[in-house]
Structures are given as C-alpha cells and as structure tokens.
N, C-alpha and C. Protein backbone atom coordinates (compact mmCIF):
# COMPACT_ATOMS: atom_id res chain seq x y z
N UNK A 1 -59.82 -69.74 -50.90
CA UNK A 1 -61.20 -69.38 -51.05
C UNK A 1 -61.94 -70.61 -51.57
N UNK A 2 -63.04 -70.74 -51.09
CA UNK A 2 -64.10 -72.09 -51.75
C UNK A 2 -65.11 -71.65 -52.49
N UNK A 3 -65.45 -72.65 -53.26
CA UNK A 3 -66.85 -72.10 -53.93
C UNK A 3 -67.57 -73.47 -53.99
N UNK A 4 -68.91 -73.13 -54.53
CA UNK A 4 -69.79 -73.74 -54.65
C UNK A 4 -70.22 -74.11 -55.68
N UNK A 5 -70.20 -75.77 -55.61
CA UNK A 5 -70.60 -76.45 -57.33
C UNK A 5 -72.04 -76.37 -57.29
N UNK A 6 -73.37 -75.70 -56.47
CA UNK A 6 -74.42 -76.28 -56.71
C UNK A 6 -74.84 -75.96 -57.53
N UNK A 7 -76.01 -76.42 -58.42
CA UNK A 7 -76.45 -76.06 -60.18
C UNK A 7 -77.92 -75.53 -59.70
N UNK A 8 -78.15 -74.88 -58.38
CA UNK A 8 -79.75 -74.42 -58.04
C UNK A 8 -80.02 -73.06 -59.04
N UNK A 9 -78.68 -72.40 -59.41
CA UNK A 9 -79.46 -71.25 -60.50
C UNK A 9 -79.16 -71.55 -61.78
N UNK A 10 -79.13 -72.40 -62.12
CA UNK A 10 -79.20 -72.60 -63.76
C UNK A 10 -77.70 -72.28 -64.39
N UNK A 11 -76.70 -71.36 -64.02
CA UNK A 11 -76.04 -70.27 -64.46
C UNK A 11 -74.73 -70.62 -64.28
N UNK A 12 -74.01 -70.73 -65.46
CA UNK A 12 -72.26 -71.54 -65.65
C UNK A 12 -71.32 -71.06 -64.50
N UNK A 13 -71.68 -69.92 -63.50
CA UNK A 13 -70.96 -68.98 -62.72
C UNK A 13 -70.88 -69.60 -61.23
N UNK A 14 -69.34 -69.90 -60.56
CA UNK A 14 -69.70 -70.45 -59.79
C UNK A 14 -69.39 -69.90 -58.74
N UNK A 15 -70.54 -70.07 -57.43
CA UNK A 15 -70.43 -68.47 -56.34
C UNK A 15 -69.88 -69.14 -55.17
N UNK A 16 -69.29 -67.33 -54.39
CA UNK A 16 -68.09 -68.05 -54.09
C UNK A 16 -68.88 -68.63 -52.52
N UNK A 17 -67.90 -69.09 -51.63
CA UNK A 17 -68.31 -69.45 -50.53
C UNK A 17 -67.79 -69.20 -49.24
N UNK A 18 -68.36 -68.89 -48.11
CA UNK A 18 -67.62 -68.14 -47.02
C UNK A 18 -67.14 -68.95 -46.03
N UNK A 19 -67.13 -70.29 -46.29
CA UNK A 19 -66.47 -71.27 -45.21
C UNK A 19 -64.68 -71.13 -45.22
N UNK A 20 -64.52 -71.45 -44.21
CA UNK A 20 -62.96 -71.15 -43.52
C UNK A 20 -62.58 -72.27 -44.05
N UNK A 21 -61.81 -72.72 -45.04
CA UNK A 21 -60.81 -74.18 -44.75
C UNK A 21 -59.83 -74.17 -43.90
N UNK A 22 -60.09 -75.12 -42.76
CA UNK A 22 -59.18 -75.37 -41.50
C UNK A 22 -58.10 -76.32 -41.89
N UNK A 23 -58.22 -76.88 -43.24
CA UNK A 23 -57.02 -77.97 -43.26
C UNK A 23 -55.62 -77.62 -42.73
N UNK A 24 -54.88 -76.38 -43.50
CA UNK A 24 -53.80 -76.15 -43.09
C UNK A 24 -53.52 -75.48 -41.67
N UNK A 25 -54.52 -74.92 -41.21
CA UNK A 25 -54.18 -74.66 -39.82
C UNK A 25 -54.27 -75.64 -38.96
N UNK A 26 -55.01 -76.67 -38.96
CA UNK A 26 -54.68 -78.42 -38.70
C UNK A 26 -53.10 -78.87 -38.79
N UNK A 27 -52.65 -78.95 -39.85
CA UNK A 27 -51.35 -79.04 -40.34
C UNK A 27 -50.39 -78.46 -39.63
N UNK A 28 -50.70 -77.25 -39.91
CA UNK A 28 -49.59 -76.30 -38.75
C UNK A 28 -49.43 -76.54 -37.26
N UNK A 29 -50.88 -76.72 -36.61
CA UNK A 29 -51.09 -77.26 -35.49
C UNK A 29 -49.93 -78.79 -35.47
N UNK A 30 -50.26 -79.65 -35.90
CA UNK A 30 -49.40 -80.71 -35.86
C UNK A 30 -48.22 -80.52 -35.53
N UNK A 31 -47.72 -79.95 -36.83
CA UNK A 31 -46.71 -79.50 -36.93
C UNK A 31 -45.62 -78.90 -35.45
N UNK A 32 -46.72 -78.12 -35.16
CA UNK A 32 -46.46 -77.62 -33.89
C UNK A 32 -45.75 -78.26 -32.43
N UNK A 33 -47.30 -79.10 -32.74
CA UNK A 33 -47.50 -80.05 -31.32
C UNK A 33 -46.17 -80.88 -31.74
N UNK A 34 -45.52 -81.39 -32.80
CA UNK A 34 -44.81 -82.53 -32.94
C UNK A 34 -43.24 -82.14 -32.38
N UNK A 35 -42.87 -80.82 -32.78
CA UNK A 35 -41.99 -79.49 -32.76
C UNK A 35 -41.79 -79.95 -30.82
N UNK A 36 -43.16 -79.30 -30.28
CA UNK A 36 -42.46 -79.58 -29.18
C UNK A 36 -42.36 -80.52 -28.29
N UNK A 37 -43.17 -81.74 -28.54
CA UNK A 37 -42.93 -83.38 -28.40
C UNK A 37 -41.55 -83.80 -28.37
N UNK A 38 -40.92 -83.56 -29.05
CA UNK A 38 -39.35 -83.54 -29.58
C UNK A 38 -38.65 -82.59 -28.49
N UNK A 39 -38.66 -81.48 -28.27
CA UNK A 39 -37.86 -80.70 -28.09
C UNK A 39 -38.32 -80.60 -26.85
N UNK A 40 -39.09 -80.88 -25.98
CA UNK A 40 -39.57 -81.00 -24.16
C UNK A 40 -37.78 -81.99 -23.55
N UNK A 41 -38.57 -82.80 -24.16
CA UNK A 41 -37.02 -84.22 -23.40
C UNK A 41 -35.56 -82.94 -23.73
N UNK A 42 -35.56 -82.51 -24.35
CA UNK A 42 -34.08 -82.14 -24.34
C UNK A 42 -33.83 -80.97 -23.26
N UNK A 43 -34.60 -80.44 -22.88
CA UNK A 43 -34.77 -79.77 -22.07
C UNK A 43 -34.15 -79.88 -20.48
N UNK A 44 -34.23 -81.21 -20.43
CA UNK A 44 -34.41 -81.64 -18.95
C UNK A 44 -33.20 -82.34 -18.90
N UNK A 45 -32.54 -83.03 -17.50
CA UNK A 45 -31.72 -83.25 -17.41
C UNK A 45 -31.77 -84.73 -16.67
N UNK A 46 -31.41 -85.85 -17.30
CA UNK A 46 -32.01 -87.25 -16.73
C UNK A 46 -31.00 -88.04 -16.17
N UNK A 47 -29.86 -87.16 -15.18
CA UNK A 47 -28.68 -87.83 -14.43
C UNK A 47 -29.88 -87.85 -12.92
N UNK A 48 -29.80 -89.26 -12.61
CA UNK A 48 -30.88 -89.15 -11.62
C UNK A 48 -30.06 -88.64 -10.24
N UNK A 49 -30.34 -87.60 -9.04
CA UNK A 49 -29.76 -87.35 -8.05
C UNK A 49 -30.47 -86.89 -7.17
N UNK A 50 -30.51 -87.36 -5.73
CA UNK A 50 -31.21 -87.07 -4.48
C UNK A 50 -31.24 -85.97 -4.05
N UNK A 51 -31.99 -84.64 -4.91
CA UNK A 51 -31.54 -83.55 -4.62
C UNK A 51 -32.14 -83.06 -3.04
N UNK A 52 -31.41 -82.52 -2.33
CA UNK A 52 -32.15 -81.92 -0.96
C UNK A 52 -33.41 -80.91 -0.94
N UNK A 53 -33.83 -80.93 0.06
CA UNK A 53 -35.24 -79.71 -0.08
C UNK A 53 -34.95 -78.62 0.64
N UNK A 54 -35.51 -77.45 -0.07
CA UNK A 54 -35.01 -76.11 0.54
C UNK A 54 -36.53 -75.78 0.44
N UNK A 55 -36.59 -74.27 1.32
CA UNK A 55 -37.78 -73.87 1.73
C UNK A 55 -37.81 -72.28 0.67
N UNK A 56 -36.22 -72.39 -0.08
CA UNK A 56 -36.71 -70.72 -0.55
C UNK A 56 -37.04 -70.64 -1.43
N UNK A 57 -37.44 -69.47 -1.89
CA UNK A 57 -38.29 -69.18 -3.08
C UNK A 57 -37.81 -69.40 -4.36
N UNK A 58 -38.75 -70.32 -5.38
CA UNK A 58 -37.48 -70.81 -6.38
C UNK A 58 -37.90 -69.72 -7.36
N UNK A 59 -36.28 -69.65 -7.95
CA UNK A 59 -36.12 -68.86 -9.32
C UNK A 59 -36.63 -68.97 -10.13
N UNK A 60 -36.25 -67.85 -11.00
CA UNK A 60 -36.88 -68.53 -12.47
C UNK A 60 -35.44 -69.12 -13.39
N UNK A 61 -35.51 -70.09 -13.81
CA UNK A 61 -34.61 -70.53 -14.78
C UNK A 61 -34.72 -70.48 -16.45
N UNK A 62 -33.30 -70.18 -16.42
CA UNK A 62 -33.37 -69.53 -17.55
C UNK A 62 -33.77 -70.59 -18.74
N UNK A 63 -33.31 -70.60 -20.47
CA UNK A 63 -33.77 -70.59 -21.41
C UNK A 63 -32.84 -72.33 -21.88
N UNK A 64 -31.68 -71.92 -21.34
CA UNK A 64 -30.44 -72.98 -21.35
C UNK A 64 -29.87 -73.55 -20.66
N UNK A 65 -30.32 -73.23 -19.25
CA UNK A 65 -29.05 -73.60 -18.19
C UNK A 65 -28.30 -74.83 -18.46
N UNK A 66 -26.68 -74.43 -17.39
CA UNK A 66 -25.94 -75.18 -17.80
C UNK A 66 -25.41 -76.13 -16.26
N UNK A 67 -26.33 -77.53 -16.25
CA UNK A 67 -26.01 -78.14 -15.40
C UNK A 67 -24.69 -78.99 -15.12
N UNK A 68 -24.28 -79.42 -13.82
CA UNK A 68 -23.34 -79.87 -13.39
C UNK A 68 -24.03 -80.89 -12.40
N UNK A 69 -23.60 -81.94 -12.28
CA UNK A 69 -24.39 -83.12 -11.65
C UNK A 69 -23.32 -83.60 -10.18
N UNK A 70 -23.35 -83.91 -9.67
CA UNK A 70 -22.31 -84.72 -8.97
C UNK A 70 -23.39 -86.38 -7.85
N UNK A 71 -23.31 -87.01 -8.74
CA UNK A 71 -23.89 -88.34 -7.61
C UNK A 71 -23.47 -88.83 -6.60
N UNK A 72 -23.58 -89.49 -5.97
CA UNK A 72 -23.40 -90.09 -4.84
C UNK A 72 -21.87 -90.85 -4.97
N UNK A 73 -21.65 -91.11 -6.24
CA UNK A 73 -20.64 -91.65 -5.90
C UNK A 73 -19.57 -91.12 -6.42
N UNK A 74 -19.72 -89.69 -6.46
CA UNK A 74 -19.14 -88.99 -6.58
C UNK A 74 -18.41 -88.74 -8.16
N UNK A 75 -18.90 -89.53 -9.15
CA UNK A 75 -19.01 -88.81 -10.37
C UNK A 75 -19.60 -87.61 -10.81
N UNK A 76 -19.06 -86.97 -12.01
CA UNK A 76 -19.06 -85.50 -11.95
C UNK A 76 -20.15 -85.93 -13.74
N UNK A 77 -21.00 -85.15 -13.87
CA UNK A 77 -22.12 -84.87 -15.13
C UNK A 77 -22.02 -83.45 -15.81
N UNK A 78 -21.88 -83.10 -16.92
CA UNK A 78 -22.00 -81.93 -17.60
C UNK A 78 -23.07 -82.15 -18.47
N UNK A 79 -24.69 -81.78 -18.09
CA UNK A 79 -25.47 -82.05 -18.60
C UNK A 79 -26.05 -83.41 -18.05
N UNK A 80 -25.76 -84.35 -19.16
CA UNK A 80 -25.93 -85.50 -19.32
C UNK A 80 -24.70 -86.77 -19.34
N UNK A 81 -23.71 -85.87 -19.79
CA UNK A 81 -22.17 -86.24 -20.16
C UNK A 81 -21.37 -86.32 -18.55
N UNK A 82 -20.49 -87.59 -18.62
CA UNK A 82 -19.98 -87.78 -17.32
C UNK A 82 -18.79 -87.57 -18.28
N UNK A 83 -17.86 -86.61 -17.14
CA UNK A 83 -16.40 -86.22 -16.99
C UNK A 83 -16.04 -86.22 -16.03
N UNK A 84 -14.53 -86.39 -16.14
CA UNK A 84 -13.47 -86.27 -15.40
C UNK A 84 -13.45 -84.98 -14.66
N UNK A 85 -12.86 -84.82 -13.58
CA UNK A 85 -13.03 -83.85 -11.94
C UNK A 85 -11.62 -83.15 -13.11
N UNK A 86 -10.88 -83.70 -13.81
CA UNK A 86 -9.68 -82.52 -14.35
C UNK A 86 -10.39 -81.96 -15.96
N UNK A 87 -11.17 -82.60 -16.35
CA UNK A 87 -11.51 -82.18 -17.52
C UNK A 87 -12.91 -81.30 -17.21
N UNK A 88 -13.50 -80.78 -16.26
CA UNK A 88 -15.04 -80.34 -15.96
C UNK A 88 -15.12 -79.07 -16.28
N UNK A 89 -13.40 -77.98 -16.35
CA UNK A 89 -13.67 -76.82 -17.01
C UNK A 89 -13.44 -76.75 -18.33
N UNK A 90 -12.78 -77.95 -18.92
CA UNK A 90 -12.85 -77.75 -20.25
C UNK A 90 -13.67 -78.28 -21.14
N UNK A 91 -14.55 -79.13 -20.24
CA UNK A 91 -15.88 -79.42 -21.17
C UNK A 91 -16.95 -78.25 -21.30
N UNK A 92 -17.06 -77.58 -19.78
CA UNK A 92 -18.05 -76.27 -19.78
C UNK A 92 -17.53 -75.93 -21.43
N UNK A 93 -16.38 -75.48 -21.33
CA UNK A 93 -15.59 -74.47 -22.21
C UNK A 93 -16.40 -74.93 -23.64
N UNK A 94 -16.36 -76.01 -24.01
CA UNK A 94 -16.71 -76.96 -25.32
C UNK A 94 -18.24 -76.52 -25.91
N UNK A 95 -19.37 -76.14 -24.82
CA UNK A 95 -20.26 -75.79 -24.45
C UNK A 95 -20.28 -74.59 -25.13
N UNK A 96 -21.41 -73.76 -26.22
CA UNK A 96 -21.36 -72.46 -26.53
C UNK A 96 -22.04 -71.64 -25.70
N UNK A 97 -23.25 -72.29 -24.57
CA UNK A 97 -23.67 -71.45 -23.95
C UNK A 97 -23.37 -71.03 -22.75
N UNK A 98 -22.03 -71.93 -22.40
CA UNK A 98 -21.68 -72.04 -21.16
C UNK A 98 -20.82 -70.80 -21.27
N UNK A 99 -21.24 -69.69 -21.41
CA UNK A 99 -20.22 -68.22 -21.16
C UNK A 99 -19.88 -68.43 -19.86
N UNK A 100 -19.06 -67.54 -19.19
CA UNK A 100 -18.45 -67.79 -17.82
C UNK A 100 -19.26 -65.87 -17.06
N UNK A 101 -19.92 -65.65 -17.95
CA UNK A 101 -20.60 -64.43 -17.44
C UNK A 101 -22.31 -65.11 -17.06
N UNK A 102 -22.64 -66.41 -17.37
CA UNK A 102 -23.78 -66.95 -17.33
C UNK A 102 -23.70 -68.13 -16.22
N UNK A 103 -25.00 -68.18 -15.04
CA UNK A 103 -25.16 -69.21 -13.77
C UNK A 103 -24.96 -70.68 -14.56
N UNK A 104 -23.89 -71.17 -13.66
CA UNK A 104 -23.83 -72.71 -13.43
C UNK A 104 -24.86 -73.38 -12.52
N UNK A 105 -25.62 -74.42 -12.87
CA UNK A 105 -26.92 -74.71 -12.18
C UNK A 105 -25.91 -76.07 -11.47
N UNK A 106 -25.74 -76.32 -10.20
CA UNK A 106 -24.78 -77.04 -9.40
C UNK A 106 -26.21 -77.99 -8.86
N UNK A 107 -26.15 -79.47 -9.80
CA UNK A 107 -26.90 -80.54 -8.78
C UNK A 107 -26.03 -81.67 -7.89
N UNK A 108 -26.41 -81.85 -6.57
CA UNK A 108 -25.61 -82.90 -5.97
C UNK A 108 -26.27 -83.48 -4.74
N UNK A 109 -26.39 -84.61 -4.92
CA UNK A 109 -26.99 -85.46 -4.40
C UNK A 109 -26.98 -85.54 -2.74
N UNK A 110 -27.54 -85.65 -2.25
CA UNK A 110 -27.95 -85.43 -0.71
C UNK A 110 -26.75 -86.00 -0.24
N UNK A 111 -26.38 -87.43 -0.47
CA UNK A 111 -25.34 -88.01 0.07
C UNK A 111 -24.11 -88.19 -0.33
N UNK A 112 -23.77 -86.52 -1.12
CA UNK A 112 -22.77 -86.20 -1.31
C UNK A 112 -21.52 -85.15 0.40
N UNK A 113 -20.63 -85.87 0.54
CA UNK A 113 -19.60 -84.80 1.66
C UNK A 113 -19.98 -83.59 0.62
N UNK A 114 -20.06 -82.79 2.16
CA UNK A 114 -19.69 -81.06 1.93
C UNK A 114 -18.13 -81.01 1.37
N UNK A 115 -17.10 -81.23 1.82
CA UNK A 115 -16.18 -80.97 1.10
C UNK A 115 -15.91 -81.37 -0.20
N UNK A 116 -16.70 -82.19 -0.52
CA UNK A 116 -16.65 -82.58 -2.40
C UNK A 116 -17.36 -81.96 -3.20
N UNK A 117 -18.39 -80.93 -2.11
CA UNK A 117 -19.36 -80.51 -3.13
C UNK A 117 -18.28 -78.61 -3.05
N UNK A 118 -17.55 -78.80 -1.79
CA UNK A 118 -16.68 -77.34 -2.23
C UNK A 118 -16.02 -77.34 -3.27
N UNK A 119 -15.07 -78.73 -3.24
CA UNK A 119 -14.34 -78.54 -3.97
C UNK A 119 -14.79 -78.55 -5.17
N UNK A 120 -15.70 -79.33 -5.66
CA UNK A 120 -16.49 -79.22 -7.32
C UNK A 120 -16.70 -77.43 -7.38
N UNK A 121 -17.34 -76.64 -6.43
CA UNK A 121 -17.23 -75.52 -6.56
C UNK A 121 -15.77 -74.56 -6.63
N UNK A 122 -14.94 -74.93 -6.31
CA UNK A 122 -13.43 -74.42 -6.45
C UNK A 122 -13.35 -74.71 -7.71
N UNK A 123 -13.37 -75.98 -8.05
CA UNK A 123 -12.85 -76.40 -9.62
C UNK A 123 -13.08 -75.45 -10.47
N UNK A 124 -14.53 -74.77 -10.31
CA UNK A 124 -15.66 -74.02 -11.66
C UNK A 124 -15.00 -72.46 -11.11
N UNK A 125 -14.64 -72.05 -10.13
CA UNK A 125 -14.15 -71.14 -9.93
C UNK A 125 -12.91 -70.88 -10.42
N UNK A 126 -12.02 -71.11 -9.52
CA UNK A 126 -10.66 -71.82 -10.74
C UNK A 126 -10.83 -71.36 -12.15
N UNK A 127 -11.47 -71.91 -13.12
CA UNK A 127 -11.65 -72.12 -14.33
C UNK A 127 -12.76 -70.76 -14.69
N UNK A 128 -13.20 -69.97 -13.87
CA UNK A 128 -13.56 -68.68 -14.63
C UNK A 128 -15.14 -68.72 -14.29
N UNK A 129 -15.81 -69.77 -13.49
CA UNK A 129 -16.85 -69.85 -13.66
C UNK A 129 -17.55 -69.44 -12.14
N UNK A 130 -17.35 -68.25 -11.81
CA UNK A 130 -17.98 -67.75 -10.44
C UNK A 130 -19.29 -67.71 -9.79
N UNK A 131 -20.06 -67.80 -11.22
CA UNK A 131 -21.73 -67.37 -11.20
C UNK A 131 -22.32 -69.01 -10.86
N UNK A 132 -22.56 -69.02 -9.47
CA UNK A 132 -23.29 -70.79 -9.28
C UNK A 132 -24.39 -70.38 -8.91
N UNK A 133 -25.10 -71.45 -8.94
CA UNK A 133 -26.82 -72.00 -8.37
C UNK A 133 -26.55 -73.14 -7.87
N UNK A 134 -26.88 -73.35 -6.56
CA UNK A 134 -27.06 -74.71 -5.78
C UNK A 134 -29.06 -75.24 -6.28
N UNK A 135 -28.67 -76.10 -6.85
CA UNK A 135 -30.37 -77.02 -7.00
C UNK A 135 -31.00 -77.89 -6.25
N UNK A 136 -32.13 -77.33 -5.71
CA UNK A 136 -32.77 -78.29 -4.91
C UNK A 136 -33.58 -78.38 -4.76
N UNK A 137 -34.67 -79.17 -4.16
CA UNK A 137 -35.95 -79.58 -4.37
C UNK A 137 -37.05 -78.74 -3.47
N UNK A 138 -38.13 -78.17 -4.40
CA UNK A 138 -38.90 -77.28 -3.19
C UNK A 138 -39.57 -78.10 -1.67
N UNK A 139 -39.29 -77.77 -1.01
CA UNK A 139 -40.01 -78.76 0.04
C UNK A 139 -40.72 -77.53 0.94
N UNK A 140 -41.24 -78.13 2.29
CA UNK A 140 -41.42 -77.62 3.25
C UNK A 140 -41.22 -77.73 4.24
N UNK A 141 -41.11 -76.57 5.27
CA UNK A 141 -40.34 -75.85 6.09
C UNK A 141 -40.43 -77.03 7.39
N UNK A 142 -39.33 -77.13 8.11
CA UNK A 142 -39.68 -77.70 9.15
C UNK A 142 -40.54 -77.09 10.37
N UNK A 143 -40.29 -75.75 10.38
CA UNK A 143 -41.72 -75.46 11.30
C UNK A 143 -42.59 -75.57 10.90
N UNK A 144 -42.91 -75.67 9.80
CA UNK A 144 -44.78 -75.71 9.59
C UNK A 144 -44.37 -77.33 9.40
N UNK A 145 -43.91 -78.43 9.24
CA UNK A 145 -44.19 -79.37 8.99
C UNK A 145 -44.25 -80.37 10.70
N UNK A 146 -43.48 -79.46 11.69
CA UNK A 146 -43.99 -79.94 13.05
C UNK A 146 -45.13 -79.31 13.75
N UNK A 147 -45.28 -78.48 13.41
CA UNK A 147 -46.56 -77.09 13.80
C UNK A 147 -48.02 -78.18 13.60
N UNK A 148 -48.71 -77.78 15.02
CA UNK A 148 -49.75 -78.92 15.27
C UNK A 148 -50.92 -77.27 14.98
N UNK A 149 -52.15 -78.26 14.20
CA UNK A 149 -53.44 -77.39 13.91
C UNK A 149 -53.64 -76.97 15.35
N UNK A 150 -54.32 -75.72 15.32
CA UNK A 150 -55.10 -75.26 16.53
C UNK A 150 -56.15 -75.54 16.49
N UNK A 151 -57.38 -76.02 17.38
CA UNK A 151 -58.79 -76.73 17.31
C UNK A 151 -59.70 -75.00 17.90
C-alpha cells in the first residue's frame, strides 16, 4: 500500500494512496522471461540431420520426447549424446523418461540406407521399445507442387 507525504492539510496523518506499485510484478516478469530464455535451448535437439519432407499432418509432440538421431554417416545420437549401435538400448534405459510405454521420436537423415534405418528400428524393438515416430520435415505435396494455376 502507498501513501502520501503531501503537507496540503496541515494534519500529522498520512493518507493513503491508490496507486498500484508495479515494481514486483516487473520483477516477477523478469524473472519469468529469464526462466524461459534458459529453458527454450534445452528443449530442442541440435544433432544437425537432413530430415526428409512428408506431406502428413504433423502431430502434436509431446512435453519430453525422446529423440534418436542417426546421420549420414551413420552414427547413432540419444538426444544430443552419440552412442554406440550396442549400447542405444541401454542408454534409452539411463533416461527416466524414456519409459518403453512412451514414443521414440526416430530422426535420420535423408542419406541414410533404408536398411540402417530398419535396423536402428529392430535395435529399439529388441530392447522393449515398440512405440516409434519417424521425423520429418513438413513439406509439400508433389501434386500441388507440379500442378500449373488455371488462368
């Protein structure tokens, strides 16, 4: 609450005043903004990979997902973390959110073989992890992208 020092009534009593102090909701604000400045980057996943374009409708992703990377040259990413093709179910495992009742988000690079990208999928199977997501980039459709305007 604020009050007012002015001396316009003569009188030792000092009245009160109805202005809002915004300082601490300033503060909090900061606070805020700084909170998620910080916590955006961790979010994301910065193994860079040529992901392909699909035309379907993208999901919604969840709160944590738990990515799997595979590059071009055929190294394997948990997250951010590069592992070994024999160690990839026991790092999930290491992982608390990586339940095996929760989607594996599967990224792999355009100029990855189909059979490396099965077998990375056998591996996670194998190891308990059935629930996949293939990731890929929204694009558009090749018929509408050869489809000429009508005049």
């Amino acid at each position: 609450m604020a009050v007012s020092l002015s001396e316009a009534d003569g009188d030792d009593d000092l009245g009160e005043s109805s202005d809002i102090n915004v300082t601490p909701f300033i503060d909090v604000i900061l606070v805020l903004l700084i909170i998620f400045m910080v916590a955006a980057p961790l979010s994301t996943v910065d193994v860079p990979v040529d992901l392909p374009t699909s035309t379907a409708t993208p999901q919604k992703k969840p709160d944590k997902p738990i990515y799997v990377s595979i590059k071009p040259d055929l190294t394997l990413f948990v997250g951010e973390e590069q592992v070994k093709r024999a160690s990839l179910v026991g790092s999930l495992e290491h992982i608390p959110e990586a339940t095996k009742d929760k989607f594996v988000f599967l990224r792999a690079d355009r100029g990855v073989p189909y059979g490396e990208l099965m077998d990375v999928m056998e591996l996670l199977r194998t190891g308990g992890y059935s629930k996949i997501k293939l990731v890929t980039v929204e694009g558009v459709s090749q018929a509408a992208a050869t489809a000429q305007p009508v005049h």
